[in-house]
Structures are given as C-alpha cells and as structure tokens.
Protein backbone atom coordinates (compact mmCIF):
# COMPACT_ATOMS: atom_id res chain seq x y z
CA UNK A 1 -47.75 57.79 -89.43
CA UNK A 2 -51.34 55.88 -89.23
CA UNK A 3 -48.40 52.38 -88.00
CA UNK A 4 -47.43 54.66 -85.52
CA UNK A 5 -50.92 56.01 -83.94
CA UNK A 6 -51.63 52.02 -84.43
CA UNK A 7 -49.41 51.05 -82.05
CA UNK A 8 -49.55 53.89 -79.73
CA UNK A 9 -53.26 52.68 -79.31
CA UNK A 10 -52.59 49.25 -79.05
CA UNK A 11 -49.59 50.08 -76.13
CA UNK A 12 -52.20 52.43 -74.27
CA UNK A 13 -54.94 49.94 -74.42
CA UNK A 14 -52.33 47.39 -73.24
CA UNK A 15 -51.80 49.72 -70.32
CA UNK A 16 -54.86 49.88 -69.47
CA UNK A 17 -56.22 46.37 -69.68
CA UNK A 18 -53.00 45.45 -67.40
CA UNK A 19 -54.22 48.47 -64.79
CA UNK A 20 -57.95 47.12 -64.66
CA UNK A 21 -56.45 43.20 -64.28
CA UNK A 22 -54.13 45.46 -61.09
CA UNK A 23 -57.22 47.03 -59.87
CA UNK A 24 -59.37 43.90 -60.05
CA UNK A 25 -56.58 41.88 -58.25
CA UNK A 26 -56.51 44.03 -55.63
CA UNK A 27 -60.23 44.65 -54.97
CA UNK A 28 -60.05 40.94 -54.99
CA UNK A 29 -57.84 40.12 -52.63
CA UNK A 30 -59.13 42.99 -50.54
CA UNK A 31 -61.92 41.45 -50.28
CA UNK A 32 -60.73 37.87 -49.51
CA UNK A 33 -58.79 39.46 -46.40
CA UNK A 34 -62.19 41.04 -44.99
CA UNK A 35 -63.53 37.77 -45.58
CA UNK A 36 -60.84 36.06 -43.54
CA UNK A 37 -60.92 38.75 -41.05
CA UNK A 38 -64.93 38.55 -40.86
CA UNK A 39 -64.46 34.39 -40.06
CA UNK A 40 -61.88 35.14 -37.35
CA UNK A 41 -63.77 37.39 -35.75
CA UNK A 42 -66.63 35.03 -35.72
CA UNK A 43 -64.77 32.09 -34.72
CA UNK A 44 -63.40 34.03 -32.37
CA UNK A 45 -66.69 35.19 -30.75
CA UNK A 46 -68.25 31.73 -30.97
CA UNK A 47 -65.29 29.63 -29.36
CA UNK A 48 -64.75 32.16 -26.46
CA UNK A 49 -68.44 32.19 -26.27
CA UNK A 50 -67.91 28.12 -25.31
CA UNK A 51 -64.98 28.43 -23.13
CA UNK A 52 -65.31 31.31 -21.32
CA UNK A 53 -65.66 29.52 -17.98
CA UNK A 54 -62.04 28.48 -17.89
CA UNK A 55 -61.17 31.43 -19.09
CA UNK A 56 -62.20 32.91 -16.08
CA UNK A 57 -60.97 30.02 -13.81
CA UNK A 58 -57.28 30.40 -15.17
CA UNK A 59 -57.10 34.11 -15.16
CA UNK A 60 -58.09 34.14 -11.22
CA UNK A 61 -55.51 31.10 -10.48
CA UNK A 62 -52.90 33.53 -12.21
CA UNK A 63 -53.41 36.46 -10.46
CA UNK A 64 -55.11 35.23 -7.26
CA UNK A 65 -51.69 33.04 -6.34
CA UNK A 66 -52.53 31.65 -2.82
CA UNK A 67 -55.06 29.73 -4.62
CA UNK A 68 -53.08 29.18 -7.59
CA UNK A 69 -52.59 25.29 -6.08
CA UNK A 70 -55.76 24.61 -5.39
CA UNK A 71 -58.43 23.03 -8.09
CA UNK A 72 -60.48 24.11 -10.67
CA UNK A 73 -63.57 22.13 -8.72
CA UNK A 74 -62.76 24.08 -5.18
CA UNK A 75 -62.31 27.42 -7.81
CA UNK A 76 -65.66 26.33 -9.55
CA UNK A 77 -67.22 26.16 -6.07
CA UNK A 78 -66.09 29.10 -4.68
CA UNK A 79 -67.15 31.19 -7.47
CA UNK A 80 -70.41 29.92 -7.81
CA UNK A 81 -71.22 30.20 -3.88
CA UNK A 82 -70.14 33.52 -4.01
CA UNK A 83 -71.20 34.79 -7.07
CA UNK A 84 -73.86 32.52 -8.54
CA UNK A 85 -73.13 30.70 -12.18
CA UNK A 86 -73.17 34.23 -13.57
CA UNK A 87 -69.72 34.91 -11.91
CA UNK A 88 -68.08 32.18 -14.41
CA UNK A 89 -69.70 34.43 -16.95
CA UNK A 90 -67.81 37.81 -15.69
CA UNK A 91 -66.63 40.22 -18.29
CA UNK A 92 -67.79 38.11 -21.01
CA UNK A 93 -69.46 41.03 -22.99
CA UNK A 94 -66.27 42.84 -23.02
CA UNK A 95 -64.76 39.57 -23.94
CA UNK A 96 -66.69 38.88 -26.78
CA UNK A 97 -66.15 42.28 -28.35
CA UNK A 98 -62.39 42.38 -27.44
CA UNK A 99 -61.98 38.55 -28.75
CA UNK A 100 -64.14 40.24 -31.93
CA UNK A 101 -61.79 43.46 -32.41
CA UNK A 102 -58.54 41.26 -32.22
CA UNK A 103 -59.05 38.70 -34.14
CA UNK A 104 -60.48 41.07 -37.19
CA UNK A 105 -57.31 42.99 -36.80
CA UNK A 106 -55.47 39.86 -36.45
CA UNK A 107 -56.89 38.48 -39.61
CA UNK A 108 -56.80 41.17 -41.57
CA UNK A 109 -52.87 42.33 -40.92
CA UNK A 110 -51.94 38.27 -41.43
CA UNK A 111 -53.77 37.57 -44.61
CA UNK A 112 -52.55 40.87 -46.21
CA UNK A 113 -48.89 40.31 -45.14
CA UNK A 114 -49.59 36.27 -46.40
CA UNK A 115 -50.61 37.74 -49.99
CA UNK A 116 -47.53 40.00 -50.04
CA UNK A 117 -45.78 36.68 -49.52
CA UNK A 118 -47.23 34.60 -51.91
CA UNK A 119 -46.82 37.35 -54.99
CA UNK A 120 -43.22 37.11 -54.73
CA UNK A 121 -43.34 33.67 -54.22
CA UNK A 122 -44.87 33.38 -58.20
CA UNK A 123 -42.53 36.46 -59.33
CA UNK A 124 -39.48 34.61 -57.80
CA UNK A 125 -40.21 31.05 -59.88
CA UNK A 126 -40.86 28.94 -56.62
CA UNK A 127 -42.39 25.76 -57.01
CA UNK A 128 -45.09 27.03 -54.14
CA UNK A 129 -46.73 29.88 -53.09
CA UNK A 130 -47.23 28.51 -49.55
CA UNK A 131 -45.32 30.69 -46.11
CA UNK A 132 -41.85 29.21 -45.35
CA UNK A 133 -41.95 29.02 -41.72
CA UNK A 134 -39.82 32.40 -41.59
CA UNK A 135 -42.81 33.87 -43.42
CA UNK A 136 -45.35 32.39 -41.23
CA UNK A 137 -43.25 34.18 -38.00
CA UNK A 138 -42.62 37.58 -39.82
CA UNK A 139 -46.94 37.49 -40.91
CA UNK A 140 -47.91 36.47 -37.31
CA UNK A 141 -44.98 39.02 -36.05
CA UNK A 142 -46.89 42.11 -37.90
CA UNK A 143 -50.26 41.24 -37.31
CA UNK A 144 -49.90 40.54 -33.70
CA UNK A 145 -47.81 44.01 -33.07
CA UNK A 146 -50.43 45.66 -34.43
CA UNK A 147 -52.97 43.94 -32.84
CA UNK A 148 -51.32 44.35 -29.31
CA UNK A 149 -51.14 48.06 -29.61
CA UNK A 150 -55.31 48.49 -30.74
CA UNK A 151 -56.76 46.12 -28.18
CA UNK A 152 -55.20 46.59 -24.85
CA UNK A 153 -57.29 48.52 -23.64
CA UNK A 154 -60.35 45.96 -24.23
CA UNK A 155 -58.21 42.92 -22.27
CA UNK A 156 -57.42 45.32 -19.27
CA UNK A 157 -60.89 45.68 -18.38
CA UNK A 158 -61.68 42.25 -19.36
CA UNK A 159 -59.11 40.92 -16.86
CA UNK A 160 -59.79 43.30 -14.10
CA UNK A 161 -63.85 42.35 -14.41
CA UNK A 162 -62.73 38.39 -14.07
CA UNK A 163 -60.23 38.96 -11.71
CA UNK A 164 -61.87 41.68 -9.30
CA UNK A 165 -60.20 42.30 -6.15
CA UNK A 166 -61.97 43.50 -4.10
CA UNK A 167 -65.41 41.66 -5.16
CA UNK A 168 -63.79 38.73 -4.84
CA UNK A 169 -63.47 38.96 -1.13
CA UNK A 170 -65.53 35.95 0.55
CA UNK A 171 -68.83 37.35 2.33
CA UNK A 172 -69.96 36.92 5.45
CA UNK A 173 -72.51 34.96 6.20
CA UNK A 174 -76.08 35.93 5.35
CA UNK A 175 -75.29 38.91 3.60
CA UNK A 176 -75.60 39.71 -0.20
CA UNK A 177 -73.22 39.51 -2.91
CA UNK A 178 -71.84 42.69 -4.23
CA UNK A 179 -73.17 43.11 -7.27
CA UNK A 180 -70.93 42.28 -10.76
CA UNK A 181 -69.87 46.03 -12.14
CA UNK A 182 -70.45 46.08 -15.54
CA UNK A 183 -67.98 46.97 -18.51
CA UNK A 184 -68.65 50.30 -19.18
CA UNK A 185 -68.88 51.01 -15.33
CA UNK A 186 -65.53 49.25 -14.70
CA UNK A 187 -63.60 51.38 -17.56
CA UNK A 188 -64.73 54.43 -16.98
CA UNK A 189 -63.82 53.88 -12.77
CA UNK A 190 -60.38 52.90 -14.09
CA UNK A 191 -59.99 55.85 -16.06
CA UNK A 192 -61.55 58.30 -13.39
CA UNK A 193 -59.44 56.63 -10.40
CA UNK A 194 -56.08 55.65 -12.28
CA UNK A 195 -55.70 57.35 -15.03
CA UNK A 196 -55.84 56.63 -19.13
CA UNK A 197 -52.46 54.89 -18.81
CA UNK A 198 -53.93 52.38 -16.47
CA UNK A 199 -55.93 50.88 -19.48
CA UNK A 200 -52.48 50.43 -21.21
CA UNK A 201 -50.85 48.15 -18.27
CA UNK A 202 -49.47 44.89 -19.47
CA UNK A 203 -48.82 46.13 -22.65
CA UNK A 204 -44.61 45.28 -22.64
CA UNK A 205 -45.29 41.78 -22.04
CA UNK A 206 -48.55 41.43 -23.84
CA UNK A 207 -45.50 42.69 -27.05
CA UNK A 208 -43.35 40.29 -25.59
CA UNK A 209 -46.12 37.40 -26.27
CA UNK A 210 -46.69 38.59 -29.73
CA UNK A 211 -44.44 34.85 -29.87
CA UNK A 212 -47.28 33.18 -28.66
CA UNK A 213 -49.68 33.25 -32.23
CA UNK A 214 -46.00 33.65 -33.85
CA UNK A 215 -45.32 29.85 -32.65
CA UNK A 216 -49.21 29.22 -32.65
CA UNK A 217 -49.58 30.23 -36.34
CA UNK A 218 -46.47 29.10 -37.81
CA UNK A 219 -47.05 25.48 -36.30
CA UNK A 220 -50.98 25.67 -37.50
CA UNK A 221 -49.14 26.54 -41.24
CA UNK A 222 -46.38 24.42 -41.25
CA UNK A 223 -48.63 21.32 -40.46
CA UNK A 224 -51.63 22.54 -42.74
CA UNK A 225 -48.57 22.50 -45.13
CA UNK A 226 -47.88 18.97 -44.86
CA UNK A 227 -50.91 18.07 -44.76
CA UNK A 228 -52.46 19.60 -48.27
CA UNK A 229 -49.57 17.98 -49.87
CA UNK A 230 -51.90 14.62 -49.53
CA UNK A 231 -55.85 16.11 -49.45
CA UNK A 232 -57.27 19.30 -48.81
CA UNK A 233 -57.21 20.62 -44.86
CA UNK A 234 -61.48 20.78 -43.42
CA UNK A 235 -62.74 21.97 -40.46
CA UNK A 236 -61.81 18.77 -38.23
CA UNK A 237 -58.51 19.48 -39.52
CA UNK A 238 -58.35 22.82 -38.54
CA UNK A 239 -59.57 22.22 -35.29
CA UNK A 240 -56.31 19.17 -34.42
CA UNK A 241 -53.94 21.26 -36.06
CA UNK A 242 -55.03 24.25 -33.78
CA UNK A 243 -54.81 22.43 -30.55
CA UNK A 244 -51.39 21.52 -30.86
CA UNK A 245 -49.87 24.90 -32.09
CA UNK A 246 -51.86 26.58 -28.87
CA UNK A 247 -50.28 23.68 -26.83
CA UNK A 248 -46.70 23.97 -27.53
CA UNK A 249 -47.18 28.45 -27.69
CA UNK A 250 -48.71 28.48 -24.48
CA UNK A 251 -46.11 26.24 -22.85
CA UNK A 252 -43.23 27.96 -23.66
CA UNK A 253 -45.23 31.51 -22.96
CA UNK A 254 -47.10 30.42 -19.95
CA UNK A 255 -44.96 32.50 -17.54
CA UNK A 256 -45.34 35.78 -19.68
CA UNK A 257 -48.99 35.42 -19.41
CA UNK A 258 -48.90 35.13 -15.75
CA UNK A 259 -47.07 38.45 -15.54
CA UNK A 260 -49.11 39.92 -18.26
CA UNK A 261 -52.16 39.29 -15.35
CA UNK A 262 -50.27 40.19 -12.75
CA UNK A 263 -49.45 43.95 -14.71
CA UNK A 264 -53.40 44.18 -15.40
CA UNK A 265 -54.75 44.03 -12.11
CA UNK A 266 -51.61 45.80 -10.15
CA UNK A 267 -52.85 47.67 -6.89
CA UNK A 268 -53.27 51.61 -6.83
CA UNK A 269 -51.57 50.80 -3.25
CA UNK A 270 -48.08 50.71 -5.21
CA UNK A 271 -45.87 51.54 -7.70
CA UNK A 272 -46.49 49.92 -10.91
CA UNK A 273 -43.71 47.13 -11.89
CA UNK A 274 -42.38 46.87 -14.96
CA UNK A 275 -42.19 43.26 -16.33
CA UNK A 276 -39.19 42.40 -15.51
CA UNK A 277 -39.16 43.33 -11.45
CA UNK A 278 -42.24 41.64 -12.27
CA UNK A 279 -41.04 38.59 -13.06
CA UNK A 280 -38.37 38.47 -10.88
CA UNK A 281 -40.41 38.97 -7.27
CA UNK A 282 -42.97 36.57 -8.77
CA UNK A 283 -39.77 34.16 -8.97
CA UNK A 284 -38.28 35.01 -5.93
CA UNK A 285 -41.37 34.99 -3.87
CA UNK A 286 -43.14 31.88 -5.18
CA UNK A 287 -40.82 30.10 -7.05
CA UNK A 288 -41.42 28.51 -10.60
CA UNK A 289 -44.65 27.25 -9.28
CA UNK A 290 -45.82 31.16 -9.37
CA UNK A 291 -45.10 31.34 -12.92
CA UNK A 292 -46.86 28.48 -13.93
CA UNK A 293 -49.78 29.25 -11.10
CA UNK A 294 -53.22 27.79 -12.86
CA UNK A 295 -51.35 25.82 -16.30
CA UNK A 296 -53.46 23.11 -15.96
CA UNK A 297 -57.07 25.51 -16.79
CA UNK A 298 -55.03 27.50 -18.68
CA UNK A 299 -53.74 24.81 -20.92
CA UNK A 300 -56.98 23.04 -21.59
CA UNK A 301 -58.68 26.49 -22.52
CA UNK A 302 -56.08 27.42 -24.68
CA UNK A 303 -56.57 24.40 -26.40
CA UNK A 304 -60.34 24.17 -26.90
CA UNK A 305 -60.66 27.78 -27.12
CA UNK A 306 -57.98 28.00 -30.30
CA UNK A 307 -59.25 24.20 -31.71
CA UNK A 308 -62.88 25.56 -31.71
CA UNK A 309 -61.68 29.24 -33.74
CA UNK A 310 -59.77 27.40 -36.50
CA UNK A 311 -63.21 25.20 -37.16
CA UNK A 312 -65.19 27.98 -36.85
CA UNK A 313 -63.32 30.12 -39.05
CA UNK A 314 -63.15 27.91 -41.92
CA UNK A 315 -66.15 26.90 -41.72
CA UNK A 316 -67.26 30.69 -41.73
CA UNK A 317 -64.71 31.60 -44.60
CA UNK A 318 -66.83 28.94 -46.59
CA UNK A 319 -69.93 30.25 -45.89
CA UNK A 320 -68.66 33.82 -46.38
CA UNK A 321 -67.09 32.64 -50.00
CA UNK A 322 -70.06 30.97 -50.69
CA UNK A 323 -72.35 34.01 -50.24
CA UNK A 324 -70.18 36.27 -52.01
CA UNK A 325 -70.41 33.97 -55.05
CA UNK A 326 -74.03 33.43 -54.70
CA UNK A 327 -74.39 37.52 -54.95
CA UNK A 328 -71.90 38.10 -57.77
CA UNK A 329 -74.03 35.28 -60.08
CA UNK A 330 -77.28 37.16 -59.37
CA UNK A 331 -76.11 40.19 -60.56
C-alpha cells in the first residue's frame, strides 16, 4: 500500500515538474516573440524614418502616371517648389505608426508560427530546426494575412496624404500653398465624405501581395540559412541579405503595388474598380510602362528601406535580449 502511494507521488510530482518545464517554455518563448516583434517595430520605425523621401517620390510616380516618366530630380523639384522640404515629409506620422503596427503584428504572427515549426522539427528527429523554404512561405503567408487585414486602414490614409490630389495641383503664381492636412484631419474627411469602406480600398491586392514578404522572407531565411552553416549572421549581414530578398519580391510584385495605389486614392467621381478592371485599363491605357510607372524610386527604397529594418532589428533584438538578461540577474 505505502509502494503504491510512493509512486502515485512520484507520477504526480512528475506531472507536475513536466507542466511547470510547459509553462516556463511557453512564457519563454512568449516572450522571445514580443521581443522580436518589439525590434521589428523599431527597425521598422527607424528605417522608414531614413527613407521616407522616396517613399513619397515612388508612391506619387505610381499613382500620378503622366509623370510616371519623368525623374526623381524634376519630382524632387516639383515637390519642394510647391510644397517646401516638408512635402517629402507628407504623411510620415501616420507612416511611422502604421510601419510600427505592421511590423509588430508582422513579427509577432511569424516568430510564433517559426516556433510551431521548429518544435516539430526536434519531435520529428530532423537534423535542424531551421524553416524549409515551404515553412518560411506558409510563416510569412500567416503573418502577412493577418497583418493585411489590421493595418489597411493606416496605409490608406498614408497613401492618400503622399499622394493628395487635389493639393497636388501646381499654384499659381504668387499665391500660397495649401496647407498639408494632417492625419487625423485626412481620416476622419475620408470617413465623413466616403464612407468607412473607403479606408478598406486596396485591400484585394494589398492580400494578393501578401507574396511580396512571402518571397522577401523566405529568400532573407534561405540565405541566412546558408550562411550560419559557416559563422553566425550580424547586423551587416542582415542588412545584404535584406536587400536582395526586397529586390527580387518587389520585381516580380511591382505591378500589384501600382494597382494597390491606384485602388487607394480612386476618385469619388467614379465607381470604384476592382483589381482586376484595374489592372487591365492600367494595361490597356498605358501599356506595361503603367505598371511599372516609378520602379526605379521604388526599387531603391525598397531596398534601403528593408536593408536598414533587418540591421536595425537585430541589432534591437540584441539589445532587447540583453536587457531582459540584465533584469532577470538582478532579481
């Protein structure tokens, strides 16, 4: 009787040393994905914080396609004449918070979905627990869904702010710029003149180019990959590796973003088009050249924007790890 009670103990304080090591995991990597998520979102803030100038530049050669040919000096110059510096600057609160917001999500959704993978990667036996490049496109599929469908509404107003219509009408001579509306004044004038829905336009092809951090990410791991076979990946690293997977996504998505524009700042003067009609009158009216209106800004701020994020964020995640060990020791 006592053998038995002996080992009933012993299995329920077997039970519950293996629940506390479950808890403990999970609390752990809990906290690793806020930690990954916190570095995003301020590498995120910090590299669209550089670039935002060509940010700006690209999404008015998308949508603005008469000028779509022309360059980024005579778009620099025109802006700045009509505007002041401050109108390469446009939107770039809501920016910074949207840029923020997404890439926490983004983060967040990728690095819990990457830890699913890598547990049954070490229940299954496999040599590795680093993302196959099918897991690195089903992690970056889920996070970026998700990520699509919370945001939206923070890139619509960001895009109509740099884009702007009707303020970015040339002036006549001697008189004085319209003033820049700010965020909060430009969302709630889309909402009282258009509608809720209108802060939801775009958001079918901005699904659709849930491929773009697909291809960006899965590149970014796949080379990471083959690189930590030899030495451990750093911030310089980072910042290569996360040129070229922006490079090769936003070349093959480059004509989804223009219509993704194109949907954002679409006229109260007519019905809105679905991304397809979309597309098609873009290509019908203007050609391939439409499509790829304003690559060449685009491109290079892809680029820089994406190379700077991966630094920052590792360098960040460090810092973040760091602190969090620093904390736990003092206690």
């Amino acid at each position: 009787m006592s053998d038995a009670l002996k080992d009933a103990n012993q299995r329920l304080e077997d039970i519950q040393k293996s629940t506390q090591a479950a808890e403990a995991n999970t609390s752990a990597q809990q906290s690793d994905n806020v930690a990954h998520a916190l570095s995003g979102a301020g590498g995120g803030l910090l590299s669209m914080a550089i670039t935002y100038p060509l940010i700006t530049l690209s999404t008015r050669a998308q949508v603005e396609s008469k000028r779509a040919d022309s360059s980024v000096f005579d778009a620099v110059r025109r802006i700045v004449d009509r505007e002041g510096v401050r109108g390469l600057f446009a939107g770039l609160d809501s920016a910074l918070f949207g840029i923020s917001v997404t890439n926490f999500v983004y983060y967040y959704w990728y690095e819990w979905t990457r830890a699913g993978f890598e547990r049954r990667a070490l229940q299954s036996g496999r040599p590795t627990k680093r993302l196959s490049t099918v897991e690195s496109m089903i992690a970056g599929a889920i996070a970026g869904s998700a990520t699509v469908l919370l945001t939206n509404p923070i890139w619509v107003v960001n895009t109509r702010m740099t884009a702007r219509k009707e303020e970015s009408k040339e002036t006549l001579p001697g008189s004085r710029p319209q003033r820049t509306p700010s965020t909060l004044g430009t969302l709630m004038k889309m909402i009282r003149e258009e509608g809720p829905t209108s802060l939801f336009a775009g958001v079918m092809p901005a699904l659709v180019l849930v491929i773009n951090p697909i291809l960006q990410y899965t590149i970014f791991e796949q080379l990471k990959n083959l690189l930590e076979k030899r030495r451990k990946a750093g911030p310089t690293d980072s910042f290569y590796m996360g040129a070229i997977g922006k490079l090769v996504a936003t070349g093959i998505t480059y004509p989804y973003l223009t219509v993704k524009s194109r949907a954002h700042v679409a006229g109260r003067e007519g019905p809105r088009e679905n991304m397809f009609v979309s597309f098609n009158r873009i290509l019908k009216e203007e050609g391939w050249a439409g499509l790829y209106g304003g690559i060449a800004p685009k491109v290079v701020q892809s680029m820089i924007t994406t190379a700077f994020l991966f630094a920052f964020k590792d360098i960040l995640y460090e810092a973040i790890v760091k602190a969090r060990r620093n904390t736990a020791l003092k206690k």
